[in-house]
C-alpha atoms as a PDB file:
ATOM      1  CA  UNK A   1     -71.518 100.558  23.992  1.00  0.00           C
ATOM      2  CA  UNK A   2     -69.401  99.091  27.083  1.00  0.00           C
ATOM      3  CA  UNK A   3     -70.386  99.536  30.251  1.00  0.00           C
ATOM      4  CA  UNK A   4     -67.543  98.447  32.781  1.00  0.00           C
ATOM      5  CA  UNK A   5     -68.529  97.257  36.157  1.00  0.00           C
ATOM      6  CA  UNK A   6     -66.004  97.195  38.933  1.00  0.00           C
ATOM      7  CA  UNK A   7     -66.461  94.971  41.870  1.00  0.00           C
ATOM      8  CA  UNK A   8     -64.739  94.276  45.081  1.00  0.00           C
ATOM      9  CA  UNK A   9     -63.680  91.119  46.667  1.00  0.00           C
ATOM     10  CA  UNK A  10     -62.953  91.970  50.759  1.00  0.00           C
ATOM     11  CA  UNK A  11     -62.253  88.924  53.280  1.00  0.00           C
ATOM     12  CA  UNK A  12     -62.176  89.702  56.401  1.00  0.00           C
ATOM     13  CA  UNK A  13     -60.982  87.593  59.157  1.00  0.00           C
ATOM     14  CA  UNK A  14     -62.793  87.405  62.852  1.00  0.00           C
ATOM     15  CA  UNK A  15     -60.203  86.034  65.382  1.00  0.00           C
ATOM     16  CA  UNK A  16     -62.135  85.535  68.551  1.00  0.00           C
ATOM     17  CA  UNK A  17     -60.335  83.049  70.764  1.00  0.00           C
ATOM     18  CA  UNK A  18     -62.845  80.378  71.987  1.00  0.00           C
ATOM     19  CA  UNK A  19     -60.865  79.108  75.822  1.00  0.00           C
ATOM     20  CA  UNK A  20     -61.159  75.516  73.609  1.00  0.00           C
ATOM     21  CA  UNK A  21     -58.740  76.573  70.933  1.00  0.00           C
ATOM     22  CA  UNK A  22     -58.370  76.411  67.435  1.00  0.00           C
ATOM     23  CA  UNK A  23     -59.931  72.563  67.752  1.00  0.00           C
ATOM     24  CA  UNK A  24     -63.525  73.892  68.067  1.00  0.00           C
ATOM     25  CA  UNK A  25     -65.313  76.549  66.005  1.00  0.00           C
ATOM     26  CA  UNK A  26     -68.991  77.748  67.336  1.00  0.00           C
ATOM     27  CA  UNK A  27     -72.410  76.849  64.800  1.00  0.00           C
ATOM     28  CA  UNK A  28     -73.726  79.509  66.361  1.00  0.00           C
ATOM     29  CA  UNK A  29     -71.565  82.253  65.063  1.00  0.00           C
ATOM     30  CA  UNK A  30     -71.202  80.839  61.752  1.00  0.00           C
ATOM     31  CA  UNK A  31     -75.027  80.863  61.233  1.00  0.00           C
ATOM     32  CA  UNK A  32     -74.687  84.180  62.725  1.00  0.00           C
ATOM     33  CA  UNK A  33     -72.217  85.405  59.720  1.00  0.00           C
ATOM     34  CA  UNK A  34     -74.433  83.760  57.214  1.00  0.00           C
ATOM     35  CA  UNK A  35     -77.792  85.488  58.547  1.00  0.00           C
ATOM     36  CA  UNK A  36     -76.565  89.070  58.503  1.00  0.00           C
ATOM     37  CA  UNK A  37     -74.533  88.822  54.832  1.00  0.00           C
ATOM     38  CA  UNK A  38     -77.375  86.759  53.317  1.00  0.00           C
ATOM     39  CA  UNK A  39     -79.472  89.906  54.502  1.00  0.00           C
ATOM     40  CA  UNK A  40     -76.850  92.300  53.497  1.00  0.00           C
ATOM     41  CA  UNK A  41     -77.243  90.167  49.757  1.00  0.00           C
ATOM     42  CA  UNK A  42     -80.735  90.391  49.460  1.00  0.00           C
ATOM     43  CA  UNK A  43     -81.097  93.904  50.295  1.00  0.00           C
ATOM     44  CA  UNK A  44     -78.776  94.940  47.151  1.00  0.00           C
ATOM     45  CA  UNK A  45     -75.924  95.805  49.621  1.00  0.00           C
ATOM     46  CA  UNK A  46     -73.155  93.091  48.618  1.00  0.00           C
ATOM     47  CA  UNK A  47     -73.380  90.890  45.499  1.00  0.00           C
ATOM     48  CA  UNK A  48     -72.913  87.627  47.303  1.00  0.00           C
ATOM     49  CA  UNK A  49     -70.785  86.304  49.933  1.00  0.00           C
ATOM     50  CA  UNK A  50     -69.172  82.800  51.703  1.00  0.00           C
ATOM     51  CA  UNK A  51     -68.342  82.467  55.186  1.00  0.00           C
ATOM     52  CA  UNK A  52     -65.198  80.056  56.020  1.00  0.00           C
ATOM     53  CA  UNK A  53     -64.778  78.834  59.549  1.00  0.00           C
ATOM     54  CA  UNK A  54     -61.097  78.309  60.128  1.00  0.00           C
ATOM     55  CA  UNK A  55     -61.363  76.734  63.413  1.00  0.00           C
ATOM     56  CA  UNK A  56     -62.401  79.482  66.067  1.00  0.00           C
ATOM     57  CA  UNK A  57     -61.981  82.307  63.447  1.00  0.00           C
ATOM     58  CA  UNK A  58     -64.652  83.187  60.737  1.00  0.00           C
ATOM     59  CA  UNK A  59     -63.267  84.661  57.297  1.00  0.00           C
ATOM     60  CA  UNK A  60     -66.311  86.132  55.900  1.00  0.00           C
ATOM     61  CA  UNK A  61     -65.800  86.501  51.902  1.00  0.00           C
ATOM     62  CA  UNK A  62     -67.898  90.155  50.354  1.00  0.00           C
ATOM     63  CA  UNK A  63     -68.274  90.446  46.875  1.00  0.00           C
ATOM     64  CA  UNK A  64     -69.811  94.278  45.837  1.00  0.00           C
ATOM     65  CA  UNK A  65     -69.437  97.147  43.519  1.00  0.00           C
ATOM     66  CA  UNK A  66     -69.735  99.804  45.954  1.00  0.00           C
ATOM     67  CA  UNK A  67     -67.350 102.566  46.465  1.00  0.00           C
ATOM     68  CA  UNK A  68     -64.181 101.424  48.647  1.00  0.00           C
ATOM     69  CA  UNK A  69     -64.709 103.777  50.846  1.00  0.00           C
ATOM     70  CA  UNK A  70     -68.609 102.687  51.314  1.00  0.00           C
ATOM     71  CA  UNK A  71     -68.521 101.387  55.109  1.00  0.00           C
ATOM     72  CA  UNK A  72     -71.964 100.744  54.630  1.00  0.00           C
ATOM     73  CA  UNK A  73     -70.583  97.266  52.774  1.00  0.00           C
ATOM     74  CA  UNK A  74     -68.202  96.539  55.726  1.00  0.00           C
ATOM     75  CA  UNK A  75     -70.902  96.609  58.190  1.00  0.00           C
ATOM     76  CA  UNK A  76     -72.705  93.047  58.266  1.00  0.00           C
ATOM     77  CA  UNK A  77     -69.561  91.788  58.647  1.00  0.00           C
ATOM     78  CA  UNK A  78     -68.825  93.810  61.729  1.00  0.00           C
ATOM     79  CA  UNK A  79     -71.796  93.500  63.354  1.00  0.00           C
ATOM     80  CA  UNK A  80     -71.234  89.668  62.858  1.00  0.00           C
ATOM     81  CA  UNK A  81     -68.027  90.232  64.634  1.00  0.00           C
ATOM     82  CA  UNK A  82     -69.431  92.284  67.879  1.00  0.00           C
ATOM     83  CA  UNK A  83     -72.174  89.858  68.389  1.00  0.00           C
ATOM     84  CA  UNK A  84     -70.428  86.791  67.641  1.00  0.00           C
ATOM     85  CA  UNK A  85     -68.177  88.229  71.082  1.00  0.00           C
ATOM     86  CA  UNK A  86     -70.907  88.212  72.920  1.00  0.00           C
ATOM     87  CA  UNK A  87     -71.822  85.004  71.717  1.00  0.00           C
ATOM     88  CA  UNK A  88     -68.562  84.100  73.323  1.00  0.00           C
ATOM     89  CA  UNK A  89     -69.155  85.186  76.833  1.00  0.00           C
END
């Protein structure tokens, strides 16, 4: 018997404009990133995940086998997003 898994890759990019530029990126919301999709990992939502930091942008990589239409699996990453605009306040 074969069983055929499908699985989605989804990058999203986070442009959030630091005043600074593209020159500096912020720790802060990186770690931020990491904390909710290692979460999102270990609760069975996502598969795994990597979170680039292109200067002042973060480009969150999602790896899962939901349904495409499962906004449950986009969710870390925007809740990432709305507090990592705060973060830049």
């Amino acid at each position: 018997m074969i069983v055929q898994v499908r699985k989605t890759t989804v990058f999203h990019k986070m442009r959030r404009g630091f005043p600074c530029g593209a020159s500096c990126g912020c720790k802060t919301a990186f770690e931020l990133a990491e904390r909710h999709l290692r979460e999102a990992e270990e609760s069975g939502l996502i598969n795994s995940h990597f979170v680039f930091n292109g200067g002042d942008d973060l480009e969150p990589l999602i790896v899962h086998e939901k349904d495409d239409s499962n906004h449950a699996v986009h969710k870390p990453a925007f809740d990432t997003f709305q507090e990592a605009m705060w973060i830049r306040r």
